[in-house]
N, C-alpha and C. Protein backbone atom coordinates (compact mmCIF):
# COMPACT_ATOMS: atom_id res chain seq x y z
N UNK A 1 0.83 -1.18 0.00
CA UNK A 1 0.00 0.00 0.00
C UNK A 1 0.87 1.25 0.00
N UNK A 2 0.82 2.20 -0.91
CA UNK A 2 1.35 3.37 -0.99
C UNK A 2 0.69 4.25 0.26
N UNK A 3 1.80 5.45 0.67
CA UNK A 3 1.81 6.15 1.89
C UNK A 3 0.53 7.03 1.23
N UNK A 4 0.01 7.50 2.28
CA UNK A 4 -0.83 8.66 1.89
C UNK A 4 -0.25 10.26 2.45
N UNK A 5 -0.71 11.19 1.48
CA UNK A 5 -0.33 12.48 1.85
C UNK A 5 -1.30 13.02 3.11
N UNK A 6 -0.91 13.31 4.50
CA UNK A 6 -1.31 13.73 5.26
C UNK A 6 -0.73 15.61 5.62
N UNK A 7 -2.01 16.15 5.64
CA UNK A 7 -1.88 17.44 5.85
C UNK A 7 -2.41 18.03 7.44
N UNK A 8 -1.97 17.98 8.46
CA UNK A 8 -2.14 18.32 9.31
C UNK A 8 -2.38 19.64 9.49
N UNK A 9 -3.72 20.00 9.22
CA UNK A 9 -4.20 22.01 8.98
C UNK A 9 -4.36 22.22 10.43
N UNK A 10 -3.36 23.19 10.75
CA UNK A 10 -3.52 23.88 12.02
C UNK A 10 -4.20 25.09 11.55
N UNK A 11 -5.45 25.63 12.27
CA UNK A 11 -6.00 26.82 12.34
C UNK A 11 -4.91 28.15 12.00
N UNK A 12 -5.76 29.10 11.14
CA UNK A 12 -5.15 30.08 10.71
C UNK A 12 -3.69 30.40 10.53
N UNK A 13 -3.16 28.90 9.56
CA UNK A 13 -2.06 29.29 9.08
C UNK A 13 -1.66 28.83 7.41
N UNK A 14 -2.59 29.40 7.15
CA UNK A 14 -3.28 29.64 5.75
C UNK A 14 -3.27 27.76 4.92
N UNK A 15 -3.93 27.18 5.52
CA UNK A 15 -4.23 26.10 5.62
C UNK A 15 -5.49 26.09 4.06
N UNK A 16 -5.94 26.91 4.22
CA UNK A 16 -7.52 27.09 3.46
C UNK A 16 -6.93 26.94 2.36
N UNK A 17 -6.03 27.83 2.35
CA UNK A 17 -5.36 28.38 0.44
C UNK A 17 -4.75 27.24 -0.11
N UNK A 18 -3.59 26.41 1.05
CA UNK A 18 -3.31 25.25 1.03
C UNK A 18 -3.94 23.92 0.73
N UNK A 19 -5.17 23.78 0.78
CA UNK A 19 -6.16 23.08 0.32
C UNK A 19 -6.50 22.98 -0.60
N UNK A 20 -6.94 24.51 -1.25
CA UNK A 20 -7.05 24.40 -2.50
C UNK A 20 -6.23 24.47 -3.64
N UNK A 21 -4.90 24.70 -3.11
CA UNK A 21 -3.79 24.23 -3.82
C UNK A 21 -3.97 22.40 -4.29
N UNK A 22 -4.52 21.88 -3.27
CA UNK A 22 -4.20 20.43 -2.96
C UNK A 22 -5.14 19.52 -3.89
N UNK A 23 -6.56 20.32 -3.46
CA UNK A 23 -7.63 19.71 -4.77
C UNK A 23 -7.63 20.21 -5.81
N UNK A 24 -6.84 20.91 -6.71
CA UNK A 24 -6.21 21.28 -7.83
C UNK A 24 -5.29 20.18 -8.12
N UNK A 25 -4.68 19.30 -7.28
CA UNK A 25 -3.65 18.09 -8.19
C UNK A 25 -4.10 17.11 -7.52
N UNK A 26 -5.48 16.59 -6.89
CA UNK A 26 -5.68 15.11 -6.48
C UNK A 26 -7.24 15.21 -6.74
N UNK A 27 -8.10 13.83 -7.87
CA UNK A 27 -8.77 14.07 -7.37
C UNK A 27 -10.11 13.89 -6.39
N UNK A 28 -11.03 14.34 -7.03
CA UNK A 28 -11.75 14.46 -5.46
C UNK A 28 -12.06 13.00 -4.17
N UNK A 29 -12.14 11.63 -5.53
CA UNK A 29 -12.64 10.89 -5.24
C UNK A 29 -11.31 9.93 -4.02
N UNK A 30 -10.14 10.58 -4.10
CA UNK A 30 -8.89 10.24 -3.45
C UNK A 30 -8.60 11.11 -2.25
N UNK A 31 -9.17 11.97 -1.80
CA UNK A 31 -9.40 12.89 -0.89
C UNK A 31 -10.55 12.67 0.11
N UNK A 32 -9.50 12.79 1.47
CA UNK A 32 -10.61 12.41 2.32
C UNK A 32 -10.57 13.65 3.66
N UNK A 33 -11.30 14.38 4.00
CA UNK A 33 -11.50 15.55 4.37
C UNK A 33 -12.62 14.93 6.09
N UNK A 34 -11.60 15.63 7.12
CA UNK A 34 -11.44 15.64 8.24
C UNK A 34 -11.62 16.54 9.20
N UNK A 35 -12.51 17.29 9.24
CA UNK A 35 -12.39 18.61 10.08
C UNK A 35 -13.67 18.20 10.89
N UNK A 36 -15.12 18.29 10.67
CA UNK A 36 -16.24 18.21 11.72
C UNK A 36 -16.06 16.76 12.92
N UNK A 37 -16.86 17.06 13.70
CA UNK A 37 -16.83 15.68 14.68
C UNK A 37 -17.82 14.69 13.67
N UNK A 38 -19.22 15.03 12.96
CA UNK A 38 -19.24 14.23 12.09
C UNK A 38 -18.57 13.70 10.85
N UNK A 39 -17.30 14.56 10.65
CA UNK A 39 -16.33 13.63 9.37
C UNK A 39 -15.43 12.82 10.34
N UNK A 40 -15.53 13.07 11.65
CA UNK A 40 -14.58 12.12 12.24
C UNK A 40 -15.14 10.53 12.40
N UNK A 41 -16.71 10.64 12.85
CA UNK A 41 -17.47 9.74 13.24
C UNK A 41 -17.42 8.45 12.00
N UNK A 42 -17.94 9.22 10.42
CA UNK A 42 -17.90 8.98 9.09
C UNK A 42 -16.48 8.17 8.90
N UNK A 43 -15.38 8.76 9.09
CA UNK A 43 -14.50 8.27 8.83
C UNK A 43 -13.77 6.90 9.77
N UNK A 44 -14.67 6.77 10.80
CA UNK A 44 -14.28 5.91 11.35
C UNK A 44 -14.79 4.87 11.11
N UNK A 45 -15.70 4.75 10.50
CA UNK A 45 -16.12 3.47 9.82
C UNK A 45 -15.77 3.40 7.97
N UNK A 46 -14.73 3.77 7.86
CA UNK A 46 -14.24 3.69 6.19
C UNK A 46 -14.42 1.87 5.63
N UNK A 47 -14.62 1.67 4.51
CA UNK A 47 -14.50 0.32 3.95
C UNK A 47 -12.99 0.30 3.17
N UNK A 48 -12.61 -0.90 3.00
CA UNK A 48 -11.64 -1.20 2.24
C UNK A 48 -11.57 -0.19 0.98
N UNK A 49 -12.36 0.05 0.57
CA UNK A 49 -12.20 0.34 -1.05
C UNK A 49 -11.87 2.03 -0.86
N UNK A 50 -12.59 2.66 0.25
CA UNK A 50 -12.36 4.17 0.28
C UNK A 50 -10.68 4.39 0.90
N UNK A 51 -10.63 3.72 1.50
CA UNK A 51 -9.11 3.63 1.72
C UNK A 51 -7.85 3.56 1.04
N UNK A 52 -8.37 2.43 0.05
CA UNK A 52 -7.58 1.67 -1.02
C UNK A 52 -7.59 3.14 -2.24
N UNK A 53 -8.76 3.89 -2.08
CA UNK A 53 -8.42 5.16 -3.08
C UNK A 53 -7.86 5.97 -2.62
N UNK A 54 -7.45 6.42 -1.57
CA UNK A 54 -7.38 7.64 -0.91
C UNK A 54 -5.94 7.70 -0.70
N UNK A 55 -6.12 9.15 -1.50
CA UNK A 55 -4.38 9.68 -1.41
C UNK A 55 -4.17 11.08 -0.61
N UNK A 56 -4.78 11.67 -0.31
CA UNK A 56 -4.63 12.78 0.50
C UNK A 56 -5.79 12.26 1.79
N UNK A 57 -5.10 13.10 2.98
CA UNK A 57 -5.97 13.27 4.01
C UNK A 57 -5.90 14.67 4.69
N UNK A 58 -6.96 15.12 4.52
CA UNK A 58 -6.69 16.74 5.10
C UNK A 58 -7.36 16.80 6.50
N UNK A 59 -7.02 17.83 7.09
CA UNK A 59 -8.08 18.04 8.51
C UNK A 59 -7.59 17.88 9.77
N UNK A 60 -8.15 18.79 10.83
CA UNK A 60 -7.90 18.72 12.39
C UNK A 60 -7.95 17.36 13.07
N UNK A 61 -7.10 16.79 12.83
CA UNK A 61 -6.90 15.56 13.46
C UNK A 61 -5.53 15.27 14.00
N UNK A 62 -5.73 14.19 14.93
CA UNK A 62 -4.38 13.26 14.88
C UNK A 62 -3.94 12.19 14.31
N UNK A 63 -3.00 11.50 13.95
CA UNK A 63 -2.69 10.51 13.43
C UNK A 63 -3.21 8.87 14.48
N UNK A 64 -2.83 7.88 13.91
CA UNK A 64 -2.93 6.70 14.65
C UNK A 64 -1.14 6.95 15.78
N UNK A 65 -0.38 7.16 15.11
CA UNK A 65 0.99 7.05 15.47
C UNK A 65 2.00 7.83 15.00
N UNK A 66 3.02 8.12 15.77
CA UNK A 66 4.01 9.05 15.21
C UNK A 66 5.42 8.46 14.50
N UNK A 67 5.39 7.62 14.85
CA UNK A 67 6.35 6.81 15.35
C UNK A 67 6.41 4.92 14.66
N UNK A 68 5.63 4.72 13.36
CA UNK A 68 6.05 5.66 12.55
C UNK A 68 4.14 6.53 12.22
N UNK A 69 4.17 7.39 11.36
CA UNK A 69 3.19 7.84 11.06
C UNK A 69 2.04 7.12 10.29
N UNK A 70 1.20 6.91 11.02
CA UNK A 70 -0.08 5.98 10.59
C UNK A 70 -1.28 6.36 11.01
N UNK A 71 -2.23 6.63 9.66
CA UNK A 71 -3.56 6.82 10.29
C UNK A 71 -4.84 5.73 9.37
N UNK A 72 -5.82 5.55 9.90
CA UNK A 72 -6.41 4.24 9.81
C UNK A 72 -5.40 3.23 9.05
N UNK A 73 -4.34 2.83 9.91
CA UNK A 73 -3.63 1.63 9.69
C UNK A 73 -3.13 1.35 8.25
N UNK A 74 -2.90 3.08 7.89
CA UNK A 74 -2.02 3.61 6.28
C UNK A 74 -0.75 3.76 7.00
N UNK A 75 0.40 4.01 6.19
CA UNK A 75 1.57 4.60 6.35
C UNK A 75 1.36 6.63 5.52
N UNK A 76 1.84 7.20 6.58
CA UNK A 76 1.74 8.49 6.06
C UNK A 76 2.81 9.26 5.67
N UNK A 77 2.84 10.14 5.00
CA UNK A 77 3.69 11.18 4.92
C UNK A 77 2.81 12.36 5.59
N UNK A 78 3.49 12.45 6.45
CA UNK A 78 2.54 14.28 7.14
C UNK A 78 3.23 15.43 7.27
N UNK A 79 2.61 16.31 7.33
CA UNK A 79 3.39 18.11 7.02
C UNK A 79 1.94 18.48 7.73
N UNK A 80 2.40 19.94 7.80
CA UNK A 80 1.80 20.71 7.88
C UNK A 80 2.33 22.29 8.25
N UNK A 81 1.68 23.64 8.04
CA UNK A 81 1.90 24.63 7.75
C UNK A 81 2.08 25.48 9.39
N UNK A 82 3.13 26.34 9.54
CA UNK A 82 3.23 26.75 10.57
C UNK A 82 3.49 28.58 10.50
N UNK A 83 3.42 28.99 11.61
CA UNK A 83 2.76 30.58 11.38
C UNK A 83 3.63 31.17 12.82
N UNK A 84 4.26 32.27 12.81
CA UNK A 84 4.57 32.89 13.92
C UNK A 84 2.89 33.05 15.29
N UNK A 85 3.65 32.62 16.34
CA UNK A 85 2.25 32.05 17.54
C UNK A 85 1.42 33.31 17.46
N UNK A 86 2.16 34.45 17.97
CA UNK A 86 1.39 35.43 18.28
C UNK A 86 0.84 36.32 17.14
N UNK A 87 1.12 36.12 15.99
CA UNK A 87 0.38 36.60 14.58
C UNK A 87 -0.88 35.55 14.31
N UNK A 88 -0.63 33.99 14.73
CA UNK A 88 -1.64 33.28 14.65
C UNK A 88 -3.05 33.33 15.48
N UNK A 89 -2.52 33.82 16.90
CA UNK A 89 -3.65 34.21 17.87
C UNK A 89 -4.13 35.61 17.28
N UNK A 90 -3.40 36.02 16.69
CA UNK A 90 -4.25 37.61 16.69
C UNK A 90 -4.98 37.56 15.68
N UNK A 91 -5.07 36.54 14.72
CA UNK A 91 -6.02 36.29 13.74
C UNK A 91 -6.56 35.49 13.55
N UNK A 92 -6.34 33.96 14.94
CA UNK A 92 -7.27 33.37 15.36
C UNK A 92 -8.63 34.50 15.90
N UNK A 93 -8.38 35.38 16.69
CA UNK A 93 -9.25 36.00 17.49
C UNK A 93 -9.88 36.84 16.33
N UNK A 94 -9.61 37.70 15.71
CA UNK A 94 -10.34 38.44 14.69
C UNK A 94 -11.22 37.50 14.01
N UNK A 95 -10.64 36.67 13.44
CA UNK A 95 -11.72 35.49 12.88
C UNK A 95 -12.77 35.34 13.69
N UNK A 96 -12.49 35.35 15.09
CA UNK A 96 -13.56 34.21 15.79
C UNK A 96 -14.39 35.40 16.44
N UNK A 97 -14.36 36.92 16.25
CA UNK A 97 -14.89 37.86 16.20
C UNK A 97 -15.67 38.36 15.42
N UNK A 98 -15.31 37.84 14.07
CA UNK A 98 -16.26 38.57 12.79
C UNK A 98 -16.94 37.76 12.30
N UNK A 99 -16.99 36.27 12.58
CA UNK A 99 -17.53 35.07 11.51
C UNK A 99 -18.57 34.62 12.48
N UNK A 100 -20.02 34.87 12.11
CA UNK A 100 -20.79 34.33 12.75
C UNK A 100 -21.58 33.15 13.19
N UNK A 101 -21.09 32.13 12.45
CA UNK A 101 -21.11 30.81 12.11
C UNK A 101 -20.51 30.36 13.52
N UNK A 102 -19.19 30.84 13.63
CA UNK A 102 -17.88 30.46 14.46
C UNK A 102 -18.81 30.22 15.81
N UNK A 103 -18.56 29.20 16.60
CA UNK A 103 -18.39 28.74 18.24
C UNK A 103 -18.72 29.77 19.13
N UNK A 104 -17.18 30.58 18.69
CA UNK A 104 -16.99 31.51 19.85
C UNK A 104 -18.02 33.04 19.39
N UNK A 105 -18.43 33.29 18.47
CA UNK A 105 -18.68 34.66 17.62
C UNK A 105 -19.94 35.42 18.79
N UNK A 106 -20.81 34.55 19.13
CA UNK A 106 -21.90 35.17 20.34
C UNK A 106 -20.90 35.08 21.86
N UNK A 107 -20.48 34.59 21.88
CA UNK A 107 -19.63 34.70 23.55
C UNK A 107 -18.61 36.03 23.76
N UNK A 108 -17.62 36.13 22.43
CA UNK A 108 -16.86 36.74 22.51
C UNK A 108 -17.29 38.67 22.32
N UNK A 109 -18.34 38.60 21.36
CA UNK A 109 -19.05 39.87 21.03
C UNK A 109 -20.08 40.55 22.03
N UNK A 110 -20.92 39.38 22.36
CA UNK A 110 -21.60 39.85 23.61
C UNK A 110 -20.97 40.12 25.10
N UNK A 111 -20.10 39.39 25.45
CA UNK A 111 -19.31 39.48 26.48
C UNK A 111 -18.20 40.58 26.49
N UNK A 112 -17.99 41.06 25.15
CA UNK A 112 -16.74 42.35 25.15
C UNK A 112 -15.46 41.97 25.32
N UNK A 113 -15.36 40.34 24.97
CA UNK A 113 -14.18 39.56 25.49
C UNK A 113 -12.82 40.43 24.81
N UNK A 114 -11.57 40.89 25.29
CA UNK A 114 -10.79 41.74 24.49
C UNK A 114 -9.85 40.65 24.75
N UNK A 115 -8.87 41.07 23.65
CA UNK A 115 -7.43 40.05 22.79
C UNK A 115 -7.25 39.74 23.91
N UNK A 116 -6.76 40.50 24.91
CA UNK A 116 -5.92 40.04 26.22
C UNK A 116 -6.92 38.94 27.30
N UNK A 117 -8.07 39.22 27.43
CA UNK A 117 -8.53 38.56 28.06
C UNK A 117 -9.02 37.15 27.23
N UNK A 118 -8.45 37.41 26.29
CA UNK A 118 -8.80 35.89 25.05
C UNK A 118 -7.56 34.97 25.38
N UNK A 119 -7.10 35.50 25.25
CA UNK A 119 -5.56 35.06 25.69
C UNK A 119 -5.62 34.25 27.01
């Protein structure tokens, strides 16, 4: 079995753009996309055959192992994109200020939560 490309997207470190770099050269049907607690649930019951296609894995996850790198009992190659900390929090927080979709977007706006006290 060939390794699969694992992309370990850490939040706001331009992960997004990176993606779509990614489904531009794989395609869709070899891509297996990892971010909600329901793509986690989904993915934990994969069959042989979705596996046996799948060449990229994107998304907030962890692996099976580091040591060596394995996730559902693939061999991986993993990367992922990294960002100076405190440029990443300061646009973690703007994000999670302006996007109303977001978790935090009613807690942080109604509450007056400021950078420092986000922190």
């Amino acid at each position: 079995m060939d390794e699969i490309i694992f992309f370990l997207h850490l939040p706001r470190t331009a992960g997004t753009t990176l993606n779509a770099v990614l489904h531009e050269n794989f395609p869709p049907e070899a891509i297996l996309t990892v971010y909600s607690r329901e793509d986690y649930q989904r993915c934990r019951m994969l069959d042989a055959e979705v596996l046996e296609r799948t060449r990229l894995i994107e998304g907030h996850l962890n692996p099976e192992s580091f040591e060596p790198p394995r996730l559902y009992g693939r061999p991986l190659r993993m990367f992922t994109l990294l960002r100076d900390p405190l440029e990443r929090l300061v646009s973690e927080y703007v994000f999670q200020k302006s996007w109303p979709s977001n978790h935090l977007y009613a807690y942080l706006n109604e509450n007056h939560i400021s950078f420092q006290e986000y922190l």
